[in-house]
PDB file of N, CA and C in Angstrom:
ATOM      1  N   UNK A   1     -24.920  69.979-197.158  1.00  0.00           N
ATOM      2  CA  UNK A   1     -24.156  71.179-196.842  1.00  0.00           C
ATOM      3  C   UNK A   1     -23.138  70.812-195.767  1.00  0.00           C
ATOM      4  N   UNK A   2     -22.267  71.259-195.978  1.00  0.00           N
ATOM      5  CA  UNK A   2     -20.916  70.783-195.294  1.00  0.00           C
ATOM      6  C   UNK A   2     -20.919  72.022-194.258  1.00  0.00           C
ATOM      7  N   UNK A   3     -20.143  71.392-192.812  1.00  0.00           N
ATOM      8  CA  UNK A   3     -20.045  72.514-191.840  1.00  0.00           C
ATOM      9  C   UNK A   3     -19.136  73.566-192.347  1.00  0.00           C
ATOM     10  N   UNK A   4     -18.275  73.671-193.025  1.00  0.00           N
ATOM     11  CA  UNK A   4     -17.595  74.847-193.785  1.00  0.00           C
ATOM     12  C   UNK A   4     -18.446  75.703-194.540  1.00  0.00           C
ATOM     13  N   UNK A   5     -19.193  75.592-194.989  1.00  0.00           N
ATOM     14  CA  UNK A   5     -20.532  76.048-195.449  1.00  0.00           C
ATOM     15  C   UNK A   5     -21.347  76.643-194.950  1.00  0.00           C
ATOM     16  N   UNK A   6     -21.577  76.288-193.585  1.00  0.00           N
ATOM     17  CA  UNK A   6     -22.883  76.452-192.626  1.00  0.00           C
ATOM     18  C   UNK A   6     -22.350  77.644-191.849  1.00  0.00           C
ATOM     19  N   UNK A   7     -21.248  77.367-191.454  1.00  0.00           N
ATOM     20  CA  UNK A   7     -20.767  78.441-190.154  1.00  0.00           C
ATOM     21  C   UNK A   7     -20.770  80.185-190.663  1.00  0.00           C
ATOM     22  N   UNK A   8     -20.082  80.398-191.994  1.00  0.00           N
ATOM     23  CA  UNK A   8     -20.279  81.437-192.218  1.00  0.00           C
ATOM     24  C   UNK A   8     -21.977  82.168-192.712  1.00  0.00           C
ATOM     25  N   UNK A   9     -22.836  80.958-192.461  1.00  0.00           N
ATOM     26  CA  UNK A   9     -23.742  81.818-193.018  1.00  0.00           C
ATOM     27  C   UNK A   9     -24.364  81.661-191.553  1.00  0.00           C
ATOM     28  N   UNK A  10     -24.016  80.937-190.552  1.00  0.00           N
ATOM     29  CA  UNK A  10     -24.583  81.107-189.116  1.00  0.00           C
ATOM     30  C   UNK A  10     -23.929  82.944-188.176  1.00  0.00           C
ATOM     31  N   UNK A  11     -22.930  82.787-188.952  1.00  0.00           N
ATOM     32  CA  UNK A  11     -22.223  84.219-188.327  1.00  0.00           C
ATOM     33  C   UNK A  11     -23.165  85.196-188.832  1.00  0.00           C
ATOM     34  N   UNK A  12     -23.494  85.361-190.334  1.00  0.00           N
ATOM     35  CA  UNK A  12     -24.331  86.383-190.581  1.00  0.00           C
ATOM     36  C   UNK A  12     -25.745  86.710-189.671  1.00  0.00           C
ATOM     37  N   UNK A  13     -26.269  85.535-189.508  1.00  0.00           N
ATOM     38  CA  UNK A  13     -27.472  85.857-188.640  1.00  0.00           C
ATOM     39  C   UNK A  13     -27.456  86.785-187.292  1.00  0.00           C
ATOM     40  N   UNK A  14     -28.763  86.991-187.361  1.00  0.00           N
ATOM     41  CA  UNK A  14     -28.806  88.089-186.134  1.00  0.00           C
ATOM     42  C   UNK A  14     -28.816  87.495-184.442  1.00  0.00           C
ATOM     43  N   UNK A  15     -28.865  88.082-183.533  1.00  0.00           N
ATOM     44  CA  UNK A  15     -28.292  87.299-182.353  1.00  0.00           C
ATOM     45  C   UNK A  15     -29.496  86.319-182.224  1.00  0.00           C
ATOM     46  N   UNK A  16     -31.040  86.894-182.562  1.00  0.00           N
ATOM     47  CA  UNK A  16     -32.002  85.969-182.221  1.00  0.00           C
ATOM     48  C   UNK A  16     -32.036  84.739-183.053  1.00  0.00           C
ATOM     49  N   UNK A  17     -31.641  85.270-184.268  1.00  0.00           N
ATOM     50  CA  UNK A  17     -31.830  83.754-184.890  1.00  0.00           C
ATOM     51  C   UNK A  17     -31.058  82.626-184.549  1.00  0.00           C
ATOM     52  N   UNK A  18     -29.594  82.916-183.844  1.00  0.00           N
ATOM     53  CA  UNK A  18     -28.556  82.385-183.450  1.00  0.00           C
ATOM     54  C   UNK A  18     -29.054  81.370-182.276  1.00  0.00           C
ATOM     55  N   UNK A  19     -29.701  82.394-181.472  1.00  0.00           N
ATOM     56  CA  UNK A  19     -30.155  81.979-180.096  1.00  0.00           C
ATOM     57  C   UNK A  19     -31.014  80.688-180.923  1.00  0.00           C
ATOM     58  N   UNK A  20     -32.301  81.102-182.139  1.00  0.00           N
ATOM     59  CA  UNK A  20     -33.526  79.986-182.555  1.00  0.00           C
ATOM     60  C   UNK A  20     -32.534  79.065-182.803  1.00  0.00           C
ATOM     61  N   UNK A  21     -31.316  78.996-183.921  1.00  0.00           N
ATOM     62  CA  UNK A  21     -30.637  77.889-184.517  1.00  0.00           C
ATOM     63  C   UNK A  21     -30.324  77.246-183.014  1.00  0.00           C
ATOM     64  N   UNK A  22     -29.990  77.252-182.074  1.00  0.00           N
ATOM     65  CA  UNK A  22     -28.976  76.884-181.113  1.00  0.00           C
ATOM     66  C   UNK A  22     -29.957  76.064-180.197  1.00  0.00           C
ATOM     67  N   UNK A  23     -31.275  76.582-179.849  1.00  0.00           N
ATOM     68  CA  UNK A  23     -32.281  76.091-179.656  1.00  0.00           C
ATOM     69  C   UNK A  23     -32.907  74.631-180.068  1.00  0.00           C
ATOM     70  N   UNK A  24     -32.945  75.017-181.804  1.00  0.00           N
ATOM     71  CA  UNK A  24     -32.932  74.137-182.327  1.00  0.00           C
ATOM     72  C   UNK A  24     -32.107  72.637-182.074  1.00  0.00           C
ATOM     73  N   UNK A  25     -30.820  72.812-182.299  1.00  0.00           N
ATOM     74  CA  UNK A  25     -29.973  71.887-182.155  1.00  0.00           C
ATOM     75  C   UNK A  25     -29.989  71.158-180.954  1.00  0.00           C
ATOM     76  N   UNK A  26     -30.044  72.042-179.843  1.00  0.00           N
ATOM     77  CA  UNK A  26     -30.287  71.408-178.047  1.00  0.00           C
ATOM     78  C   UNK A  26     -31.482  70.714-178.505  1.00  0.00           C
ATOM     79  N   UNK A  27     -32.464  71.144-178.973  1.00  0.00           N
ATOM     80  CA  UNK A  27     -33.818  70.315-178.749  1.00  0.00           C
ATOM     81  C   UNK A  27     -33.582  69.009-179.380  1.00  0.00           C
ATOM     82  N   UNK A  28     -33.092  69.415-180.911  1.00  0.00           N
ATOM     83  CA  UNK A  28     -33.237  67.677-181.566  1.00  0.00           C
ATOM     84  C   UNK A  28     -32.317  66.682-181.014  1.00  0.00           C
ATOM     85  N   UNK A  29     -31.136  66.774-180.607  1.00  0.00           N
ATOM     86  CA  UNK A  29     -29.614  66.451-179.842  1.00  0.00           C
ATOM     87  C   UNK A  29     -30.785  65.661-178.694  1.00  0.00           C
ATOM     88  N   UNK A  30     -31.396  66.175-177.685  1.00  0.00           N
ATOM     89  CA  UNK A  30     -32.374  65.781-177.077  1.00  0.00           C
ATOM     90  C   UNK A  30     -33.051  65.039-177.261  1.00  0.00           C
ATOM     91  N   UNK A  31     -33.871  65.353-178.111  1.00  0.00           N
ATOM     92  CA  UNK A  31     -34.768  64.413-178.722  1.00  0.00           C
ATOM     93  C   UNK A  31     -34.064  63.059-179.059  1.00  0.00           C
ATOM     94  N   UNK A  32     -32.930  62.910-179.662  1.00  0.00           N
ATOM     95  CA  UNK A  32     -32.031  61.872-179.978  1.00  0.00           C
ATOM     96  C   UNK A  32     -31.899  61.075-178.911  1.00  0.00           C
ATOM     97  N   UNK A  33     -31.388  61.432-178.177  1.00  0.00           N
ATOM     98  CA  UNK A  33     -31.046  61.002-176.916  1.00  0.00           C
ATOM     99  C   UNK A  33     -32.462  60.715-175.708  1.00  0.00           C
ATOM    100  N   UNK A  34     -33.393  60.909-176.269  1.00  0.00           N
ATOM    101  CA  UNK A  34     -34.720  60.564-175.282  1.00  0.00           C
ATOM    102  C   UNK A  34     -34.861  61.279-174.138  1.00  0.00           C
ATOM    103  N   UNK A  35     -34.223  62.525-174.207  1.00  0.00           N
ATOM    104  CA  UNK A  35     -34.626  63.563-173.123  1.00  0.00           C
ATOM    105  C   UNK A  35     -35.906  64.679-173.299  1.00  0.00           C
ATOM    106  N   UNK A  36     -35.502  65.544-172.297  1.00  0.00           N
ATOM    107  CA  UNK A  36     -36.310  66.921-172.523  1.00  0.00           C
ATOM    108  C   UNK A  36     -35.367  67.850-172.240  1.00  0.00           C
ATOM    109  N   UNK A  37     -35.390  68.651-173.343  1.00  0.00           N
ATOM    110  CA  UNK A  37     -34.638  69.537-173.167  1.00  0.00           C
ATOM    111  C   UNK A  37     -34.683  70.989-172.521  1.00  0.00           C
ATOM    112  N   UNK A  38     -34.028  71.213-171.755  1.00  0.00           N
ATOM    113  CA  UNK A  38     -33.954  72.671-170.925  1.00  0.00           C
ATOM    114  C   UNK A  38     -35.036  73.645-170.747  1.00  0.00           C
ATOM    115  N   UNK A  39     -35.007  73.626-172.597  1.00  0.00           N
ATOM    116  CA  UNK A  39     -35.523  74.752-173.298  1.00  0.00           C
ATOM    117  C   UNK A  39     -37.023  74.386-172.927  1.00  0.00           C
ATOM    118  N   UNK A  40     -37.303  73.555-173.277  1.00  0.00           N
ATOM    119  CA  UNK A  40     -38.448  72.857-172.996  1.00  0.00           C
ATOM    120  C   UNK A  40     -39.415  72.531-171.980  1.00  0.00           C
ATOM    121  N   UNK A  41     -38.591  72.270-170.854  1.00  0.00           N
ATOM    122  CA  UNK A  41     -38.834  71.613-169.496  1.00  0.00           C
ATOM    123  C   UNK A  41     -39.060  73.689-169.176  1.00  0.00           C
ATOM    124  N   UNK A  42     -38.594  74.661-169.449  1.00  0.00           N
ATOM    125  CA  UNK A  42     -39.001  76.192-168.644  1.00  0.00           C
ATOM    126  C   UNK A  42     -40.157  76.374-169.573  1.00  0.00           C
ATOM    127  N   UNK A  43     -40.437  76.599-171.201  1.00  0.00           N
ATOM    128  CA  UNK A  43     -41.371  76.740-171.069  1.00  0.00           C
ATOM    129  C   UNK A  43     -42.581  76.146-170.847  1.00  0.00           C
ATOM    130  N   UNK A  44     -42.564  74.939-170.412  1.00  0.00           N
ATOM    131  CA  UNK A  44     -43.332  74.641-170.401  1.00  0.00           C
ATOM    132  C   UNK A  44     -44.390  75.001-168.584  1.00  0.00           C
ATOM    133  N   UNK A  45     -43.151  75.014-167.826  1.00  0.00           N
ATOM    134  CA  UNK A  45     -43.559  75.419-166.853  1.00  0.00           C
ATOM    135  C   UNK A  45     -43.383  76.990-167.077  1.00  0.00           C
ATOM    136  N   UNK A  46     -43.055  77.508-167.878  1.00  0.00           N
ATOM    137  CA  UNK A  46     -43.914  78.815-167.456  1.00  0.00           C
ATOM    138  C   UNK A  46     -45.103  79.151-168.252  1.00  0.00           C
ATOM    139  N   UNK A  47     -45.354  78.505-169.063  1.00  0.00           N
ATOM    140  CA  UNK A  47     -46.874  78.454-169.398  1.00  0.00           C
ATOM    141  C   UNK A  47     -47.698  77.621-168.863  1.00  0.00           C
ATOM    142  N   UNK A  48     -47.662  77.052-167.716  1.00  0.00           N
ATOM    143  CA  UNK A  48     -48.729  76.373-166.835  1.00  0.00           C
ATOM    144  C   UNK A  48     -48.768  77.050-165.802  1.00  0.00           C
ATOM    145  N   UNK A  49     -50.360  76.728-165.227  1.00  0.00           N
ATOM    146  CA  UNK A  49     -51.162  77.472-164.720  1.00  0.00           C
ATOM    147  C   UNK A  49     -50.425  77.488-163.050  1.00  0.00           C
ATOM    148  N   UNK A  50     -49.232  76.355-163.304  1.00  0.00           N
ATOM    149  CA  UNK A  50     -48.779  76.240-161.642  1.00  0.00           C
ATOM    150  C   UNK A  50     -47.426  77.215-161.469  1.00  0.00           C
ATOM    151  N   UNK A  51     -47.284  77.367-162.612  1.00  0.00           N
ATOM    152  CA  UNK A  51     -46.025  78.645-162.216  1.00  0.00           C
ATOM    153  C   UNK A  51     -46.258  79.733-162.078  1.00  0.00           C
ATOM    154  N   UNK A  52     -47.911  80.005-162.395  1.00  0.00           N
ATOM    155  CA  UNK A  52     -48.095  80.896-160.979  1.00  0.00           C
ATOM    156  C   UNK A  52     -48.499  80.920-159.935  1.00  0.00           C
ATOM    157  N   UNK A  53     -49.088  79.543-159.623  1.00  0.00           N
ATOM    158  CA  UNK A  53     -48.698  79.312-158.551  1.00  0.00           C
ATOM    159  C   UNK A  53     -47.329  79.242-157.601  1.00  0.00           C
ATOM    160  N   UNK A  54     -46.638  79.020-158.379  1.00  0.00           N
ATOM    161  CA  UNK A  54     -44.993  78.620-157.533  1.00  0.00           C
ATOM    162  C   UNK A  54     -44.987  79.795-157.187  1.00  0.00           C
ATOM    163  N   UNK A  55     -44.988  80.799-158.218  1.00  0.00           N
ATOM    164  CA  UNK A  55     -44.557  82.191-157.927  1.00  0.00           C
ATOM    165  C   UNK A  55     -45.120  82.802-157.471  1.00  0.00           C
ATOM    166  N   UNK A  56     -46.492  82.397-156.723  1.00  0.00           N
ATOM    167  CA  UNK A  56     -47.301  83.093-156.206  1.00  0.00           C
ATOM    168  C   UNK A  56     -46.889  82.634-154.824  1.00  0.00           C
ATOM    169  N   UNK A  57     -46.504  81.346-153.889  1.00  0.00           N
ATOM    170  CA  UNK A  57     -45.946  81.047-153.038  1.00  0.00           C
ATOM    171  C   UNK A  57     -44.283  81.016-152.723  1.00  0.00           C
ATOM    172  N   UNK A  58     -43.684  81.876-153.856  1.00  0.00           N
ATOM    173  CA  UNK A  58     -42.490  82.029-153.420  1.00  0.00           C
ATOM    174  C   UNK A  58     -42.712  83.749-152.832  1.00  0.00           C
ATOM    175  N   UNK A  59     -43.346  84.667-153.631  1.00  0.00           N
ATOM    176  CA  UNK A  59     -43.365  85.774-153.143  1.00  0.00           C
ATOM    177  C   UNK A  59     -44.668  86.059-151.369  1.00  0.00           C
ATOM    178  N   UNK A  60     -45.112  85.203-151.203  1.00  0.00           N
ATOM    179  CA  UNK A  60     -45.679  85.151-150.073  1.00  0.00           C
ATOM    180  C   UNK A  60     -44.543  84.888-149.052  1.00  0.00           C
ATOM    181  N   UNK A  61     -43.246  83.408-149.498  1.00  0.00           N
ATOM    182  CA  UNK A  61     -42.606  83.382-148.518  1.00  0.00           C
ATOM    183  C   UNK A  61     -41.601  84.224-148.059  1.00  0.00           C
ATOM    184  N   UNK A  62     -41.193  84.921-149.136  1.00  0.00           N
ATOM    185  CA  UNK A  62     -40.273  85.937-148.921  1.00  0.00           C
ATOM    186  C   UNK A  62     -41.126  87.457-148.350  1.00  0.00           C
ATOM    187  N   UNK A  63     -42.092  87.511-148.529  1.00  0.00           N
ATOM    188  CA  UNK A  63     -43.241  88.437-147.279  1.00  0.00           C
ATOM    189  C   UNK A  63     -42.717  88.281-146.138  1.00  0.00           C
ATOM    190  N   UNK A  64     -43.015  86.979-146.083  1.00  0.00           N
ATOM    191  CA  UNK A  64     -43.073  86.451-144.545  1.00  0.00           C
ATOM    192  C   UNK A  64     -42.078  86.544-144.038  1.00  0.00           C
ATOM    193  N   UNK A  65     -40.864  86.165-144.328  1.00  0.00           N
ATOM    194  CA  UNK A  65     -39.638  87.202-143.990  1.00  0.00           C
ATOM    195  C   UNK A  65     -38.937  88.085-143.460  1.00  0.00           C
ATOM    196  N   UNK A  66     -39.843  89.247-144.538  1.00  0.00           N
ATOM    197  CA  UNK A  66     -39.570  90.265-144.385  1.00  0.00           C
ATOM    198  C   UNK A  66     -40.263  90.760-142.881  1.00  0.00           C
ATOM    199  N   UNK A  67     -41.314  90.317-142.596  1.00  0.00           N
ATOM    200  CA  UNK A  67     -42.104  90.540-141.428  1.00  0.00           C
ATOM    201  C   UNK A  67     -41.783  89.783-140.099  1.00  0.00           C
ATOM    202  N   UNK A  68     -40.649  89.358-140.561  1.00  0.00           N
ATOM    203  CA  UNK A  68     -40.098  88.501-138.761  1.00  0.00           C
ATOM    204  C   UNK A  68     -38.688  89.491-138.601  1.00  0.00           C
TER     205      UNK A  68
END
């Protein structure tokens, strides 16, 4: 399938799928290149058990803050 091909049926899609296709592409582009991609590197920290931690010591420091 030729990019003349592709684009008009990428316009039809809805914004989320746009966002998944686009996703897509950053990740494998990545992958190519022997990285981690963006997309990747957040969720992954926000599904570990330390981002709530982070966020549990960022909202303590901004407490503390507020109380000086």
């Amino acid at each position: 399938m030729s990019i003349q091909e592709l684009l008009p049926l990428l316009h039809q899609l809805s914004r989320t799928d746009k966002l998944r296709v686009l996703q897509y592409v950053v990740n494998d582009l990545a992958a190519e290149e022997g990285i981690t991609p963006m997309f990747s590197a957040i969720e992954a920290l926000r599904s570990s058990g330390e981002a709530a931690h982070q966020l549990q010591a960022l909202l303590e420091a901004e407490e503390q803050k507020t109380r000086e």
